[in-house]
Protein backbone atom coordinates (compact mmCIF):
# COMPACT_ATOMS: atom_id res chain seq x y z
CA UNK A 1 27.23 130.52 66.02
CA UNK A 2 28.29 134.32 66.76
CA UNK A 3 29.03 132.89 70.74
CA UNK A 4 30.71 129.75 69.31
CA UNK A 5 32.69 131.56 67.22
CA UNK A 6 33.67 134.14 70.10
CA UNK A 7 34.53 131.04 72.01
CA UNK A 8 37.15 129.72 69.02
CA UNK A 9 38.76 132.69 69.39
CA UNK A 10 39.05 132.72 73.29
CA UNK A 11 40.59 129.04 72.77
CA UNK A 12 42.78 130.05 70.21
CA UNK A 13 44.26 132.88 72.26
CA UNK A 14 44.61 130.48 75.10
CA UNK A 15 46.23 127.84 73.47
CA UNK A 16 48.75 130.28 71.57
CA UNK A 17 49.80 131.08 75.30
CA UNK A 18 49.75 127.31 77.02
CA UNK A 19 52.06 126.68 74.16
CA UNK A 20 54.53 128.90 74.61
CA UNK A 21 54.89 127.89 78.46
CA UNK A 22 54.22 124.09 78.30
CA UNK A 23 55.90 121.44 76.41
CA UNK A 24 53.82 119.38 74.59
CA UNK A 25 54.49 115.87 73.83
CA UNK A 26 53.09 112.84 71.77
CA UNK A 27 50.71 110.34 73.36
CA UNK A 28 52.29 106.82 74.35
CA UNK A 29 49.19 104.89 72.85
CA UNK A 30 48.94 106.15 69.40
CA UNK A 31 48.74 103.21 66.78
CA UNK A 32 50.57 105.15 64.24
CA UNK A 33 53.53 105.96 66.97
CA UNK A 34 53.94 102.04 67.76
CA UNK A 35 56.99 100.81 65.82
CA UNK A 36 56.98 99.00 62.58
CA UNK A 37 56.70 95.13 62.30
CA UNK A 38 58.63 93.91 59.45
CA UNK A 39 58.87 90.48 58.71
CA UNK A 40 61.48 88.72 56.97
CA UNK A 41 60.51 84.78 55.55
CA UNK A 42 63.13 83.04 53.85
CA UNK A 43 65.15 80.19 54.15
CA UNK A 44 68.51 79.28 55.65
CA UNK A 45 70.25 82.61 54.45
CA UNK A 46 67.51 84.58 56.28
CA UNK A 47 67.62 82.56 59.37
CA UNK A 48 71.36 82.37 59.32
CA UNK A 49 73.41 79.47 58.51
CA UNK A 50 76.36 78.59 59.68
CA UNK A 51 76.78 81.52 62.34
CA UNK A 52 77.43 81.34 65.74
CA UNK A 53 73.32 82.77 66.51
CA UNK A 54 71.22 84.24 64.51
CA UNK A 55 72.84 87.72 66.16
CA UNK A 56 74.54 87.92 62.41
CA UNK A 57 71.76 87.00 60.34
CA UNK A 58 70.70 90.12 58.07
CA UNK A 59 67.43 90.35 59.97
CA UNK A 60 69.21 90.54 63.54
CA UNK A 61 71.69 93.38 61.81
CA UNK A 62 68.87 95.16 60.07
CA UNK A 63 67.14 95.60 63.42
CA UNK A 64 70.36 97.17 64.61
CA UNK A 65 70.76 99.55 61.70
CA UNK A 66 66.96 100.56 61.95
CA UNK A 67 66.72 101.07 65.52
CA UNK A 68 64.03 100.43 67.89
CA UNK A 69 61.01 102.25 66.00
CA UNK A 70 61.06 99.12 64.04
CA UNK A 71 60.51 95.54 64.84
CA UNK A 72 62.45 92.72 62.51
CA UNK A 73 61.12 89.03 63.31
CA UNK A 74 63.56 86.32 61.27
CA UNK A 75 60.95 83.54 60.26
CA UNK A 76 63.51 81.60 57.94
CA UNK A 77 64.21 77.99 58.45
CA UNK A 78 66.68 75.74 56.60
CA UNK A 79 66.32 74.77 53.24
CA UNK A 80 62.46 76.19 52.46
CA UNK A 81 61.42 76.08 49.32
CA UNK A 82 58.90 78.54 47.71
CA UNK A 83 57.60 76.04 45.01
CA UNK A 84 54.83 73.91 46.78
CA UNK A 85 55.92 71.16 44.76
CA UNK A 86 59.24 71.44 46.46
CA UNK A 87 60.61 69.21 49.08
CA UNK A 88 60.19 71.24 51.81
CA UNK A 89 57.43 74.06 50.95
CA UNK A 90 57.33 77.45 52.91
CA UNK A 91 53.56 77.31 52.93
CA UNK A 92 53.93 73.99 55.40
CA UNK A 93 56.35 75.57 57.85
CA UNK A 94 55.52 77.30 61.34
CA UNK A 95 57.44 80.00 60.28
CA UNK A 96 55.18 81.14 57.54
CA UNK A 97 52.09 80.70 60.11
CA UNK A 98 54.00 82.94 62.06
CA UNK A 99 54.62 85.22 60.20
CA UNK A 100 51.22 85.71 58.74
CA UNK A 101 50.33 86.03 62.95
CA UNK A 102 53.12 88.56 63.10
CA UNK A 103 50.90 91.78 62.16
CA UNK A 104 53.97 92.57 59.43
CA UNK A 105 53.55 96.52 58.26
CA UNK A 106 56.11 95.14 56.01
CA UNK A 107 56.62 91.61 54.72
CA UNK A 108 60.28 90.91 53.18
CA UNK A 109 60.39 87.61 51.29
CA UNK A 110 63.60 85.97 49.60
CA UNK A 111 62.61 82.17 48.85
CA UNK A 112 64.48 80.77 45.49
CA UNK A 113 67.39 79.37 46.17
CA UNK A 114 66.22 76.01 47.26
CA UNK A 115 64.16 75.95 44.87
CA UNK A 116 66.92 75.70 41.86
CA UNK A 117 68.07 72.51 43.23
CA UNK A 118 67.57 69.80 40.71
CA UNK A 119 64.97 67.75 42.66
CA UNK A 120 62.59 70.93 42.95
CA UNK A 121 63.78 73.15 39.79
CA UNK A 122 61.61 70.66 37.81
CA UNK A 123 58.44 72.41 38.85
CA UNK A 124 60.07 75.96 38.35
CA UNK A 125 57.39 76.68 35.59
CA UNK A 126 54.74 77.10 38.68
CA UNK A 127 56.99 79.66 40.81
CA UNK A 128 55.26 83.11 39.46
CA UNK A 129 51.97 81.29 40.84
CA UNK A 130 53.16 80.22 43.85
CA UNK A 131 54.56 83.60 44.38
CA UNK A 132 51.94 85.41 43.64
CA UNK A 133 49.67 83.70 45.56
CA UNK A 134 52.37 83.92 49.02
CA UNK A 135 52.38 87.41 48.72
CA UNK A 136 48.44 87.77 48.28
CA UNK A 137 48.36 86.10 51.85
CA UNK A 138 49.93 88.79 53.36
CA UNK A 139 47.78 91.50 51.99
CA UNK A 140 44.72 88.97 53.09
CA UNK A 141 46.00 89.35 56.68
CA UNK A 142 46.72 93.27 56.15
CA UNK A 143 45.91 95.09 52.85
CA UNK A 144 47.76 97.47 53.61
CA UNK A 145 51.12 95.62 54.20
CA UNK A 146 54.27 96.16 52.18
CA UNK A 147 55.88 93.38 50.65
CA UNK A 148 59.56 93.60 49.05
CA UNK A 149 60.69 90.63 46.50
CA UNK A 150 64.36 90.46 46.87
CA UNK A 151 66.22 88.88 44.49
CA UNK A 152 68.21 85.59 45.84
CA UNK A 153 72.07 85.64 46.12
CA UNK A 154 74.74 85.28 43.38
CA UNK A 155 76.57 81.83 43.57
CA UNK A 156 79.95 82.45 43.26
CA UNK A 157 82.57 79.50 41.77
CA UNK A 158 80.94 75.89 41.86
CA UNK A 159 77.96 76.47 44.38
CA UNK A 160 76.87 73.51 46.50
CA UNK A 161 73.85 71.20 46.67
CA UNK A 162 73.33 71.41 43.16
CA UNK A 163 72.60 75.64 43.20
CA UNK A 164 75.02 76.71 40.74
CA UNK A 165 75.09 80.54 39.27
CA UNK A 166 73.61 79.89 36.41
CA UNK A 167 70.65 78.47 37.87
CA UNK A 168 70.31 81.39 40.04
CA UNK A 169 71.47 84.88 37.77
CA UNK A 170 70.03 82.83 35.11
CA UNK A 171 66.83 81.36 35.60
CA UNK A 172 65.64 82.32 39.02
CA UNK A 173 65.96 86.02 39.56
CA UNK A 174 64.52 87.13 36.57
CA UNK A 175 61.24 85.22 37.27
CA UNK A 176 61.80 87.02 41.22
CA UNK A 177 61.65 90.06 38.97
CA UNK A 178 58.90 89.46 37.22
CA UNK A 179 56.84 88.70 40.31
CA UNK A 180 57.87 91.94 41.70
CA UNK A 181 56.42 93.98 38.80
CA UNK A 182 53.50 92.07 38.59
CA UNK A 183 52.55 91.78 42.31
CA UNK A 184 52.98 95.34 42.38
CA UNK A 185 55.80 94.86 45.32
CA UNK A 186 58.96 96.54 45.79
CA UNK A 187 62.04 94.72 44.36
CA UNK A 188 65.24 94.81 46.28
CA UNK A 189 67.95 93.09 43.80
CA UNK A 190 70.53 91.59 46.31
CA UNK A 191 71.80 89.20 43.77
CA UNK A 192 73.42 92.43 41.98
CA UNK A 193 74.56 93.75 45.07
CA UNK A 194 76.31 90.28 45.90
CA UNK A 195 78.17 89.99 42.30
CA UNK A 196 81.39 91.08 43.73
CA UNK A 197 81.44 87.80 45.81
CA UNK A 198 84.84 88.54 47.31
CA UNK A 199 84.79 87.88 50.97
CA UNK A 200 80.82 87.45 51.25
CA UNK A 201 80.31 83.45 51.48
CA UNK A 202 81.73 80.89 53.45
CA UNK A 203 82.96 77.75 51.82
CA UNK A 204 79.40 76.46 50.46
CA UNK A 205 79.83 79.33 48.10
CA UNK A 206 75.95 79.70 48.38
CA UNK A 207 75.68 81.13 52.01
CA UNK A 208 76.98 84.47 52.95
CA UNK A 209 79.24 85.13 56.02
CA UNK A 210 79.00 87.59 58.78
CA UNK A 211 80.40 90.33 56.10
CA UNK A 212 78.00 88.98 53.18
CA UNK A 213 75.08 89.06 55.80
CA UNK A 214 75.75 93.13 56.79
CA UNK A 215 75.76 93.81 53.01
CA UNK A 216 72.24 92.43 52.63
CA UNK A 217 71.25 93.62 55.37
CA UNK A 218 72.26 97.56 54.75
CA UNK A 219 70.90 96.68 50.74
CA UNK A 220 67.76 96.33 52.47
CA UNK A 221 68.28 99.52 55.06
CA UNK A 222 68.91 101.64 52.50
CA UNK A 223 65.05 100.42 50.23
CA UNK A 224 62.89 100.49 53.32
CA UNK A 225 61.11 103.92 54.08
CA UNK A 226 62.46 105.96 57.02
CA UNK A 227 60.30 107.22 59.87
CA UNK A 228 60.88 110.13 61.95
CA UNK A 229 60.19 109.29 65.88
CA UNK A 230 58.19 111.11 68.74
CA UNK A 231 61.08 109.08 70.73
CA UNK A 232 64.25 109.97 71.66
CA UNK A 233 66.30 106.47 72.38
CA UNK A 234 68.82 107.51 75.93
CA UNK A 235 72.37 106.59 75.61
CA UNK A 236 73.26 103.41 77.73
CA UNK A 237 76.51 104.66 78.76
CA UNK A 238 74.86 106.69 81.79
CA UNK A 239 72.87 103.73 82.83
CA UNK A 240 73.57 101.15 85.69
CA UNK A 241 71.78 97.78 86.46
CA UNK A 242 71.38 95.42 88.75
CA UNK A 243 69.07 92.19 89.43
CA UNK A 244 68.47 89.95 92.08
CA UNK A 245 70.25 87.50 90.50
CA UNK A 246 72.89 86.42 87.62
CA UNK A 247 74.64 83.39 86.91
CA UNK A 248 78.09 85.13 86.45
CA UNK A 249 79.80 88.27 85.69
CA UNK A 250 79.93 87.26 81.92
CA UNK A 251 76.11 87.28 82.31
CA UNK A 252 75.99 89.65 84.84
CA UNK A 253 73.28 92.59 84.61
CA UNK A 254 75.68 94.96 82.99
CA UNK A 255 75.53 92.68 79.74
CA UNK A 256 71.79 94.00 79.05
CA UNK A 257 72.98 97.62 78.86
CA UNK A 258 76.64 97.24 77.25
CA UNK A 259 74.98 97.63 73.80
CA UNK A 260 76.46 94.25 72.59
CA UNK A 261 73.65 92.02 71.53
CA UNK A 262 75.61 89.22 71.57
CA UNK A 263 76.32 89.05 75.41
CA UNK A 264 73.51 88.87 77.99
CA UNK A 265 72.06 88.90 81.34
CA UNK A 266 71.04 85.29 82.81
CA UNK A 267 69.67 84.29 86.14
CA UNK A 268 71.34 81.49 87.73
CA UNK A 269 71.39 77.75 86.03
CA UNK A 270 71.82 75.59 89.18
CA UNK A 271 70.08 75.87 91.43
CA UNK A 272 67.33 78.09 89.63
CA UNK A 273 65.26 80.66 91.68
CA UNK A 274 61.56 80.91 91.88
CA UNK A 275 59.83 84.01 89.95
CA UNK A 276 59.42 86.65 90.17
CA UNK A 277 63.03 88.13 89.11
CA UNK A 278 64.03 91.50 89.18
CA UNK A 279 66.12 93.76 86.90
CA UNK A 280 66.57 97.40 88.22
CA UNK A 281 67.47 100.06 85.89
CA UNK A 282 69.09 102.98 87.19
CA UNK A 283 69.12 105.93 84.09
CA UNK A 284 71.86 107.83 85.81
CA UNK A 285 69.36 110.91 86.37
CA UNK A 286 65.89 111.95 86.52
CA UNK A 287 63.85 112.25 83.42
CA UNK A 288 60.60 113.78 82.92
CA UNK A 289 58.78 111.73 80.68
CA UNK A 290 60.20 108.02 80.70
CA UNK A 291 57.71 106.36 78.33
CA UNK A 292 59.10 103.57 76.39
CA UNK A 293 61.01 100.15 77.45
CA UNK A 294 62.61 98.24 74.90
CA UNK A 295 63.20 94.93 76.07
CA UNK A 296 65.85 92.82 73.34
CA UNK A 297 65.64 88.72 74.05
CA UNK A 298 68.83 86.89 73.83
CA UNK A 299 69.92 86.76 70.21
CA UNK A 300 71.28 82.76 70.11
CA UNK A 301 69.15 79.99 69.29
CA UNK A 302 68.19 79.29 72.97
CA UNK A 303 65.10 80.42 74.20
CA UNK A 304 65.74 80.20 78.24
CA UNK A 305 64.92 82.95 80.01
CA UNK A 306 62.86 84.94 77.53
CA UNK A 307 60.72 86.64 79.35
CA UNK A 308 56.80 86.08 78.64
CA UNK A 309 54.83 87.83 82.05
CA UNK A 310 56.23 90.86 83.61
CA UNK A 311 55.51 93.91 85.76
CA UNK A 312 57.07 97.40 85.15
CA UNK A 313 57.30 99.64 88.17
CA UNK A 314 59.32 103.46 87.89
CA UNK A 315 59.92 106.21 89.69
CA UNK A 316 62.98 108.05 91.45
CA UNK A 317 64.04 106.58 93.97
CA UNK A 318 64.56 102.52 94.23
CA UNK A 319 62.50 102.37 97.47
CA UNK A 320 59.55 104.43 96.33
CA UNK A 321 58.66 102.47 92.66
CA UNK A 322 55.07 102.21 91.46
CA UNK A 323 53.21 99.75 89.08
CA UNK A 324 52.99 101.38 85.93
CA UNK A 325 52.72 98.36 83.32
CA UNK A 326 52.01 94.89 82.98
CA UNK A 327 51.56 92.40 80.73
CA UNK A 328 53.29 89.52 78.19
CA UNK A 329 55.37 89.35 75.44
CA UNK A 330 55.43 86.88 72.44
CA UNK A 331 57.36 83.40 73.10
CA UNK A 332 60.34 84.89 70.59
CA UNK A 333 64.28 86.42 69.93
CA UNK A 334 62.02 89.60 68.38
CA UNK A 335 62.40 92.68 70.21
CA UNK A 336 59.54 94.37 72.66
CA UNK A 337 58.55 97.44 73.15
CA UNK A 338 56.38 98.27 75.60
CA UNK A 339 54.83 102.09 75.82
CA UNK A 340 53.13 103.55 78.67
CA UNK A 341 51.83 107.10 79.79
CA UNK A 342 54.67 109.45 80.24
CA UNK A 343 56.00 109.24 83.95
CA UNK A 344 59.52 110.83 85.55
CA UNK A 345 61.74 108.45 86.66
CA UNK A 346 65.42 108.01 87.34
CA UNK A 347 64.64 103.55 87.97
CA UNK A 348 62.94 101.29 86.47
CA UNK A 349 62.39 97.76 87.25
CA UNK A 350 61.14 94.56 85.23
CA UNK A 351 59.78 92.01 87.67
CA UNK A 352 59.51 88.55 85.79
CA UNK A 353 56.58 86.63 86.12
CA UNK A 354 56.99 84.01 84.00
CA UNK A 355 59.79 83.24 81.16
CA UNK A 356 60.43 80.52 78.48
CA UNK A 357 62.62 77.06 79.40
CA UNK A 358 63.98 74.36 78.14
CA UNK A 359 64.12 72.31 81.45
CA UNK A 360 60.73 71.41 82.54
CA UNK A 361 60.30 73.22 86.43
CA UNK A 362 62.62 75.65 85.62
CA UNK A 363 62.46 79.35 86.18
CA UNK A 364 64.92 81.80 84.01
CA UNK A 365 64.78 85.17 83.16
CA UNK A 366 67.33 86.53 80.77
CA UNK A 367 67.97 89.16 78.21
CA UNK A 368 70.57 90.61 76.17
CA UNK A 369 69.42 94.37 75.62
CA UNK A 370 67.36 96.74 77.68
CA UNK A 371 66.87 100.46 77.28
CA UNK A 372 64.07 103.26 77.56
CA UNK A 373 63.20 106.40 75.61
CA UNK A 374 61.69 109.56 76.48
CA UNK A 375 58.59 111.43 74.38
CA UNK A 376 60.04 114.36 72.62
CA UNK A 377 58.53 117.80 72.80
CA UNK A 378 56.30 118.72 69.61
CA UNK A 379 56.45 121.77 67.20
CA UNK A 380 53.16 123.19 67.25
CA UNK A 381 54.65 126.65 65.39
CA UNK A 382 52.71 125.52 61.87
CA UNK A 383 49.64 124.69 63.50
CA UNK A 384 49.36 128.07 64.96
CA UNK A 385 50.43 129.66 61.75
CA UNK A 386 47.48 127.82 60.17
CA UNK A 387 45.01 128.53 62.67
CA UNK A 388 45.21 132.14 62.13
CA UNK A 389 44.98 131.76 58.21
CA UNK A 390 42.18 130.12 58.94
CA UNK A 391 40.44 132.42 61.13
CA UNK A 392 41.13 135.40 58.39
CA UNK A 393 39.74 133.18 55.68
CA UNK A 394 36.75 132.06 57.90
CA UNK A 395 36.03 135.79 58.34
CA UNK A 396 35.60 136.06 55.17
CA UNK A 397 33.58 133.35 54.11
CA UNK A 398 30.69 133.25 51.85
CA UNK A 399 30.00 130.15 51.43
CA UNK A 400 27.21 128.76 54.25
CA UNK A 401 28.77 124.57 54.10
CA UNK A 402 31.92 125.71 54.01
CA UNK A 403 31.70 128.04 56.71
CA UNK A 404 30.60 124.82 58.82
CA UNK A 405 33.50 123.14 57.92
CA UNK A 406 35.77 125.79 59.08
CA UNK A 407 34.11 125.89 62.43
CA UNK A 408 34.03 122.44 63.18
CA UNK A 409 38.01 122.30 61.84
CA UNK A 410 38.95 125.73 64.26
CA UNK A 411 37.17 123.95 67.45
CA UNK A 412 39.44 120.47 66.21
CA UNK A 413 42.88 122.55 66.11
CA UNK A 414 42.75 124.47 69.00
CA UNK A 415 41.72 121.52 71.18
CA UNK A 416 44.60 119.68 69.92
CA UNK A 417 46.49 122.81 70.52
CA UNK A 418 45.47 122.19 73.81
CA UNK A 419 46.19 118.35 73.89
CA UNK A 420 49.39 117.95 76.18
CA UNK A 421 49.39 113.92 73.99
CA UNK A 422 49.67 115.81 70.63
CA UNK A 423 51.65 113.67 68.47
CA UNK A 424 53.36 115.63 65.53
CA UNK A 425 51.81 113.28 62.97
CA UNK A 426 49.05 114.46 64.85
CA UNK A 427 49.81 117.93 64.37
CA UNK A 428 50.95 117.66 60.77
CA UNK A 429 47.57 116.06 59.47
CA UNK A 430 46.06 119.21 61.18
CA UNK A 431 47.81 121.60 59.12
CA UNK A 432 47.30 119.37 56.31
CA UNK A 433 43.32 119.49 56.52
CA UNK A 434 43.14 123.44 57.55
CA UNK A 435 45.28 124.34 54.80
CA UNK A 436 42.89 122.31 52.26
CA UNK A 437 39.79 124.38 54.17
CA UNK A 438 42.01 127.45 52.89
CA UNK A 439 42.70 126.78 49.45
CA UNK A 440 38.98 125.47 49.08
CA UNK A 441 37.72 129.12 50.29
CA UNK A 442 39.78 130.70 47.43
CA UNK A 443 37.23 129.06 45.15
CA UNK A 444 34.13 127.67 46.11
CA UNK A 445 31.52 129.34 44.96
CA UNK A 446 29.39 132.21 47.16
CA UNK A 447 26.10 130.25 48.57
CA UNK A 448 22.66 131.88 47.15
CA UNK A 449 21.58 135.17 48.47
CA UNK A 450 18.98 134.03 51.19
CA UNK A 451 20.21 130.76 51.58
CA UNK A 452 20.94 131.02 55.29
CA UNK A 453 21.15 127.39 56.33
CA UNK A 454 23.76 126.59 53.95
CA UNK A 455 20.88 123.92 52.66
CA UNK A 456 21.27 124.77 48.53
CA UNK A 457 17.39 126.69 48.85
CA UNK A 458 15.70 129.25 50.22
CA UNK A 459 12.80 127.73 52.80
CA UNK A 460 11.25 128.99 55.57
CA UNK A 461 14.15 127.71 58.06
CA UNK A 462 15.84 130.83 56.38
CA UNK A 463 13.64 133.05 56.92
CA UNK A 464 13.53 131.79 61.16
CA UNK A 465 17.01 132.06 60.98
CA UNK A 466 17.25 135.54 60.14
CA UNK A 467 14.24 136.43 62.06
CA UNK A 468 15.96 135.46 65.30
CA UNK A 469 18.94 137.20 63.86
CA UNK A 470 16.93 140.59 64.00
CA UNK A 471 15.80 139.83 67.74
CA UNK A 472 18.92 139.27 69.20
CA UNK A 473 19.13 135.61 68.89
CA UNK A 474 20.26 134.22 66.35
CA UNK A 475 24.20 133.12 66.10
CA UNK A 476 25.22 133.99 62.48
CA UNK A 477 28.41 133.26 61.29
CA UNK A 478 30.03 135.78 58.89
CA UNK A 479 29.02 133.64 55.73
CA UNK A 480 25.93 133.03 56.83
CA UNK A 481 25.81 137.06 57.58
CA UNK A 482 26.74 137.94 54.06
CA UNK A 483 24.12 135.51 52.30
CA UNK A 484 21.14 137.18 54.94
CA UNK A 485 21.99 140.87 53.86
CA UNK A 486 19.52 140.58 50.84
CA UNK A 487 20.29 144.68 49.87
CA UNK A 488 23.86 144.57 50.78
CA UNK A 489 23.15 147.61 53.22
CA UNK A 490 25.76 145.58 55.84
CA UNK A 491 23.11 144.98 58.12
CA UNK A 492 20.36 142.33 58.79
CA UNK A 493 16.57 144.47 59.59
CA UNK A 494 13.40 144.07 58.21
CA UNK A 495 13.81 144.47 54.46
CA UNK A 496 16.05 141.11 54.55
CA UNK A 497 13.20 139.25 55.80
CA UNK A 498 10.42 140.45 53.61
CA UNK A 499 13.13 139.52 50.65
CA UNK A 500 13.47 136.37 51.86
CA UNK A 501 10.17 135.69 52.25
CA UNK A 502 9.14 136.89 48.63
CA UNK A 503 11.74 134.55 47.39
CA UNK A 504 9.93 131.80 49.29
CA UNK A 505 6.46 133.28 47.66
CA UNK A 506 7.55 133.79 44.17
CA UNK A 507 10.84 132.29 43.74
CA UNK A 508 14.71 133.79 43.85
CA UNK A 509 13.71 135.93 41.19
CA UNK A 510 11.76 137.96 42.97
CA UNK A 511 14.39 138.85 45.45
């Protein structure tokens, strides 16, 4: 363990210097780096009624004020109820199958205000059920998931299809509240935050407008948890496209980097072209380490052109681009994001394989946003920091298990030291666990004089282990030196062995 230990040190050393003259930067195909799924299931306020495309609806505007480390899928549909015994049940829609298939991190659900119309209301006695039991089949799919309750809407003046206010403030939200505490879920109380109803809802009174729908959509922004990135998004303004084709210049290529959702690029509609399409990327310069493409379907309710199949190629120069992805995306408005190893490029290009239509023979390919992002550099300065306190404590050590633990923690460090993919979270946790190795040293308890194998007794494996340390070798680490040196003279000869062995004879009292 002496040579392994001489080896930590040489790594240590080595690492301290690769750091300080290479970056180092997160790996592309770390689960806990992919963005977070969050799922919204609701009814015609979530999918957005009324509005030109679903562009508007809170979802589509809480993916904008989130960014691209997260991923918001609308799954509402008009008039879902969450009472089973309503007319139109959420548990019988495709858009609560899909959702469930989504792989949600986080699951936002606001289902109610169907339900207080009078031919549904009568079965309101069974909604803290039915509720509870929606949100267990979430954590079914993913125990781990995150649901949010959110409260439904105030009704402001008369209301419309028999949801009136009272209803609503009255009856339904403090049963939404109720779930919330008892689920265990987070409540988000939107019907509060809608009170002042002032130029929020359109003429229905019970849907919200484009205004009402950015106010729910920044009440929920402001409850959901915050991540840091190991991307850094690039700004679209130094970008230029182009594509092999385009229907037009108002969907010409420059629509998928103009940061305007709402507009797109769209390959001709008459006469279509046969796949595969193009659309080349050109990032204005050169980056090093090009390793995300976020790929934003158009954001109305038609689905032509979505693309399904594709192949990424990158590199810098147009004429010299190399394969460096493939695969398909999801049959959905939801944004993709596709991450790959780190590669420097000034162009990339999306060739479309296949894509979603609406005309049978068709072939589209269409999309309203595209943009990449580049792995940032990570701070190793605390890991290093708490390498060395662990080195001084393992010196130290004098307790045999522990010792282990330190060894097997110093080898883990320094290689991820030495990791160019070293996420921070990666880092972090590192630090984490070697400053808990630390702290534990401080107070765990000296291992029994003799005891070299760290084992809890003294056995004849001892007493070969500190045999070979007296020939030469044996690879004692300092614990393990301290519990061997049965007279405390600082070094291990003879007399340690004969103690040792009298222990084994006549028990540790007789050492």
């Amino acid at each position: 363990m002496a040579t392994k230990k001489r080896w930590i040190a040489i790594l240590c050393t080595f690492s301290l210097i690769l750091s300080t003259i290479l970056p180092c930067f997160a790996s592309a195909s770390e689960e806990s780096d992919d963005p977070v799924k969050i799922a919204c299931l609701g009814d015609s306020i979530t999918i957005g009624f009324d509005l030109a495309g679903t562009s508007s609806a809170y979802p589509a505007q809480l993916q904008r004020m989130l960014g691209p480390e997260y991923i918001v899928g609308n799954f509402g549909r008009n008039s879902l109820t969450l009472l089973k015994k309503g007319d139109l049940p959420c548990w019988n829609s495709s858009e609560y199958q899909q959702s469930l298939q989504f792989g949600a991190d986080i699951v936002i659900i606001m289902l109610g205000t169907n339900d207080v119309k009078p031919e549904n209301w009568w079965a309101k006695d069974e909604y803290i059920s039915n509720y509870l039991e929606l949100i267990d089949s979430y954590r079914a799919v993913n125990p781990d998931v995150e649901v949010y309750v959110a409260t439904s809407p105030t009704v402001p003046g008369n209301g419309s299809w028999g949801i009136t206010d009272p209803l609503v403030t009255g009856e339904l939200v403090p049963l939404q509240k109720e779930v919330a505490a008892l689920s265990g879920a987070a409540l988000v109380d939107i019907n509060a935050v809608t009170k002042p109803t002032d130029g929020l809802f359109n003429n229905d009174n019970v849907h919200p407008n484009a205004k009402g729908y950015e106010l729910i959509a920044k009440t929920f922004c402001d409850a959901l948890p915050k991540r840091t990135s190991q991307y850094q998004v690039l700004d679209q303004k130094g970008f230029s496209a182009e594509a092999s084709s385009w229907q037009s210049d108002d969907e010409a290529p420059s629509k998928a980097i103009d940061g305007d959702p709402n507009t797109k690029w769209h390959t001709p509609w008459s006469p279509d072209y046969p796949y595969p399409h193009t659309f080349t990327l050109n990032l204005g310069q050169s980056y090093e380490y090009v390793s995300r493409l976020y790929y934003l379907p158009r954001q109305d309710t038609n689905a032509n052109g979505i693309i399904t199949k594709y192949e990424l190629y990158a590199g810098d120069s147009k004429d010299a681009l190399r394969l460096i992805a493939s695969g398909t995306w999801a049959e959905d408005h939801t944004l993709k994001v596709l991450t790959f190893e780190p590669v420097k490029a000034q162009y990339l290009m999306i060739k479309t394989l296949d894509g979603m239509s609406s005309i049978a023979g068709s072939t589209f390919s269409s999309a309203a946003e595209i943009n990449v992002a580049v792995l940032l550099p990570t701070d190793k300065t605390a890991l290093l920091n708490a390498i060395s306190a662990l080195e001084t404590a393992y010196a130290s050590a004098k307790n045999v298990p522990l010792s282990f633990e330190m060894e097997d923690c110093t080898a883990d460090a320094n290689a991820l030291c030495a990791k160019e993919g070293a996420s921070q979270r990666e880092v972090d946790a590192m630090v984490s666990r070697i400053d808990a190795l630390v702290t534990r040293s401080e107070t765990e308890p000296e291992s029994p004089m003799g005891d070299a194998d760290g084992n809890g007794q003294i056995s004849l494996l001892d007493l070969i282990s500190v045999k070979l340390q007296i020939l030469g070798t044996g690879e004692m680490n300092p614990a393990q030196l301290y519990v061997s040196d049965m007279n405390a003279d600082g070094q291990i000869n003879i007399f340690d062995l004969l103690a040792i062995k009298l222990s084994i004879l006549n028990g540790p009292a007789a050492a």
